[in-house]
Protein backbone atom coordinates (compact mmCIF):
# COMPACT_ATOMS: atom_id res chain seq x y z
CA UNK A 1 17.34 4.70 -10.86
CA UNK A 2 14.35 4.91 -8.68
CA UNK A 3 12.28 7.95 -8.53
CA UNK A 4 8.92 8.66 -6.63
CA UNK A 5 6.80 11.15 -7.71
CA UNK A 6 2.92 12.17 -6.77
CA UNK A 7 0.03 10.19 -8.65
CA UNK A 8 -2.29 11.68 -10.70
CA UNK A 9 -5.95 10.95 -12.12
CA UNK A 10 -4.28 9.92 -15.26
CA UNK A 11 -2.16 7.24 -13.22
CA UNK A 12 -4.97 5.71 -11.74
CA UNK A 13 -5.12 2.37 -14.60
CA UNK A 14 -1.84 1.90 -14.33
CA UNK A 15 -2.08 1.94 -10.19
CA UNK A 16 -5.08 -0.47 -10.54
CA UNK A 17 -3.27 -3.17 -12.86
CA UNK A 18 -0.11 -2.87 -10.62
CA UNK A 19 -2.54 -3.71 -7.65
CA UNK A 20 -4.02 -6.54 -9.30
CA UNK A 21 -0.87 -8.22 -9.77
CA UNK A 22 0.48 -7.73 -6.36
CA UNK A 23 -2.44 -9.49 -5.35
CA UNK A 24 -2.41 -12.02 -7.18
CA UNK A 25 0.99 -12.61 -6.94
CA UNK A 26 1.50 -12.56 -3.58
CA UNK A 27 -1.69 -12.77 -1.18
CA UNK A 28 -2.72 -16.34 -2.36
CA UNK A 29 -0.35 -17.05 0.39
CA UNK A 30 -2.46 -15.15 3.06
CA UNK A 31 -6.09 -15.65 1.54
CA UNK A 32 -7.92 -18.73 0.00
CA UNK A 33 -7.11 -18.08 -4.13
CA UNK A 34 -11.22 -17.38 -4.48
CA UNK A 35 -10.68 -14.55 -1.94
CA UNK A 36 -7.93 -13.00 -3.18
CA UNK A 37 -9.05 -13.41 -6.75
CA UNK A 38 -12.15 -11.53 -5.69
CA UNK A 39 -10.07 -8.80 -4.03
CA UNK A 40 -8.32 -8.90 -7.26
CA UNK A 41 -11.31 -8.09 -9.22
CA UNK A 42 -13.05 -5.19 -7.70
CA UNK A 43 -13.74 -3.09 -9.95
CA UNK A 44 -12.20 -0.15 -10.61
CA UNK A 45 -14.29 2.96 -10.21
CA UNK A 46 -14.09 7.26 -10.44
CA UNK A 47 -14.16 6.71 -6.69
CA UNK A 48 -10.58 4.79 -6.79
CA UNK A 49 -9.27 7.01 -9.12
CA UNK A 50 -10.07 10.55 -6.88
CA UNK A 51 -8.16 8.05 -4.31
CA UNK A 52 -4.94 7.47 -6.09
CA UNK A 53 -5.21 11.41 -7.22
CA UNK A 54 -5.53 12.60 -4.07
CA UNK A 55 -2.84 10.43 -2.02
CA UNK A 56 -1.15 7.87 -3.98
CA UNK A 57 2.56 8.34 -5.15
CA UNK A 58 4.19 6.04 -7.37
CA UNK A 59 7.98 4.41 -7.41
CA UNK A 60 8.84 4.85 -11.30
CA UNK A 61 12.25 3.08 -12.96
CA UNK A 62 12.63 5.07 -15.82
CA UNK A 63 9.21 5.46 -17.65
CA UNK A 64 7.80 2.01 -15.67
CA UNK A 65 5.73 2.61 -12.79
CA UNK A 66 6.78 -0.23 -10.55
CA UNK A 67 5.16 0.24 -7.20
CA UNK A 68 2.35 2.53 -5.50
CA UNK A 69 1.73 3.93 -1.95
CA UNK A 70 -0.46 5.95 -0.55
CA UNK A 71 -0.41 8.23 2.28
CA UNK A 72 -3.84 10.03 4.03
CA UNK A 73 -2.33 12.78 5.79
CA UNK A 74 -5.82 13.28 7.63
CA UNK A 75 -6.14 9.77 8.80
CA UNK A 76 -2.38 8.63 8.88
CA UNK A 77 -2.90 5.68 7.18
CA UNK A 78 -0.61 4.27 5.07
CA UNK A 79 -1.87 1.34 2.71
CA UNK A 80 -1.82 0.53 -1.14
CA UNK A 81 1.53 -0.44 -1.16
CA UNK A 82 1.99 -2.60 -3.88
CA UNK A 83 5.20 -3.71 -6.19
CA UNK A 84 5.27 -5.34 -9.73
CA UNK A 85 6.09 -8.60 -9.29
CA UNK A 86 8.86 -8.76 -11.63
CA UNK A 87 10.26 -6.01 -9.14
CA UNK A 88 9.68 -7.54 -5.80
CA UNK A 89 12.73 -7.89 -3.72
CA UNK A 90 14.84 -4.67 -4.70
CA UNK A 91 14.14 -2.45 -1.64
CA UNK A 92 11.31 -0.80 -3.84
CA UNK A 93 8.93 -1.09 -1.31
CA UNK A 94 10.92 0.16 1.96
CA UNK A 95 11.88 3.28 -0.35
CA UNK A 96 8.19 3.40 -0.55
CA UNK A 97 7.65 3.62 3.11
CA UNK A 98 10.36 5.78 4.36
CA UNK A 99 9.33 8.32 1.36
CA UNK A 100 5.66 8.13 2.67
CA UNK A 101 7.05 8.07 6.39
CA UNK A 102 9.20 11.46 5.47
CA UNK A 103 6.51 13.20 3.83
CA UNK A 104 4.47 12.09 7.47
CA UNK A 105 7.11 13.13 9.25
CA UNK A 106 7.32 16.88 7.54
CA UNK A 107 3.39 17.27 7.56
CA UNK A 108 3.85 16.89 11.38
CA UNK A 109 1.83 13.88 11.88
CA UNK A 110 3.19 12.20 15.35
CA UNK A 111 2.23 8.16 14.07
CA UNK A 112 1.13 6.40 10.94
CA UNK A 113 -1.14 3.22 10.89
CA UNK A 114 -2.08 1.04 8.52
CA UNK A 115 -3.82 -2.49 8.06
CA UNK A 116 -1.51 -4.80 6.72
CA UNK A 117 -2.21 -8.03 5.53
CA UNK A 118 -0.82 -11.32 7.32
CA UNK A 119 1.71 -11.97 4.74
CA UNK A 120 3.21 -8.35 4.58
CA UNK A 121 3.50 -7.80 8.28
CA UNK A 122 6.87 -9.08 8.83
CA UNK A 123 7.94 -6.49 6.79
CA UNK A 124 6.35 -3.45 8.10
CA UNK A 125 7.81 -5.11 11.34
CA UNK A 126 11.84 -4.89 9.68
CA UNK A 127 10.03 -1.03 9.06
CA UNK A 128 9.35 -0.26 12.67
CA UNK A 129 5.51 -0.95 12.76
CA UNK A 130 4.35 -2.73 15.68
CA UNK A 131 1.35 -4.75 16.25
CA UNK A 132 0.43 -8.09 16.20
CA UNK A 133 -3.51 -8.58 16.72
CA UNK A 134 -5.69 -10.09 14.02
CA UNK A 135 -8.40 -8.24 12.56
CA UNK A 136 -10.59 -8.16 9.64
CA UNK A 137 -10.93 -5.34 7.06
CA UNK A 138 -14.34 -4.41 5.60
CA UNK A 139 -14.27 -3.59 1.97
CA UNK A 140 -16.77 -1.43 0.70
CA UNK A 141 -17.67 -4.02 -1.36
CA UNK A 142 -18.71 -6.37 0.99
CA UNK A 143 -15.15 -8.59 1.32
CA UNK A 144 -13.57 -9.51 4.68
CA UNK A 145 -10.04 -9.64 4.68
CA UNK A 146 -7.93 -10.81 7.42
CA UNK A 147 -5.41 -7.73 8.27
CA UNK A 148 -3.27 -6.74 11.38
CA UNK A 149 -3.18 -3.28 12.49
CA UNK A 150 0.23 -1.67 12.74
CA UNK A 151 1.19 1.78 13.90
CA UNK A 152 5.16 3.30 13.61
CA UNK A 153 5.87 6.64 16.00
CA UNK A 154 7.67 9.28 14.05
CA UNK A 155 8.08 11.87 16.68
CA UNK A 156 11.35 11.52 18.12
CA UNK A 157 12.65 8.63 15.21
């Protein structure tokens, strides 16, 4: 059974290694394999780990984290969302956004955006994000990644 649950400090290895392998896994198909390697490797810091404390919640099947999210309730972005690959395809991921969206939703937030990358946006799409325009994300550590903004209106959904 699937159950989400808040992130905390102590999460924050286990968040990066999941994040790794998402990348690896699946954005070679929407970067060059030296970029997403290098998106891959970025180091993990006490910065990233305030992050996932702070707004990161975590699918977990039984003891196994298998997925993250995270939600910035001051921004409205919703981003990190990544899955084991060994559980990809189970719905973990849309039970990831709609928790995120409901938490939105009951903060009173009106919209949530996020940057998605070019192979995940047909997804967000089957979520109810719209957008379609190419842009490129800055890293703080100097990578450009090719994303697509997306936004989803709560109010009223």
């Amino acid at each position: 059974m699937l159950d989400i649950r808040r992130a905390s400090r102590h999460d924050a290895l286990d968040t990066y290694a999941i994040r790794r392998q998402a990348i690896l896994w699946q954005c070679t198909e929407a970067y060059d394999a030296a970029l997403a390697q290098a998106w891959a490797d970025v180091p993990f810091t006490e910065g990233y780990a305030a992050l996932v404390a702070e707004h990161f919640h975590l699918a977990c099947m039984g003891d196994t984290i298998v997925a993250t999210g995270m939600l910035d309730l001051d921004s409205g972005e919703l981003g990190a969302l990544f899955v084991l690959p060994a559980f990809m395809g189970r719905g973990i991921a849309r039970a990831m956004v709609e928790h995120l969206e409901g938490i939105a939703r009951a903060e009173g937030l009106e919209a949530v955006n996020l940057d998605s990358t070019p192979n995940a946006a047909a997804f967000y799409r089957r979520c109810g994000y719209t957008g379609d325009a190419l842009s490129v994300y800055q890293s703080p550590f100097g990578l450009e990644l090719s994303c697509i903004p997306m936004r989803k209106v709560l109010v009223g959904v």
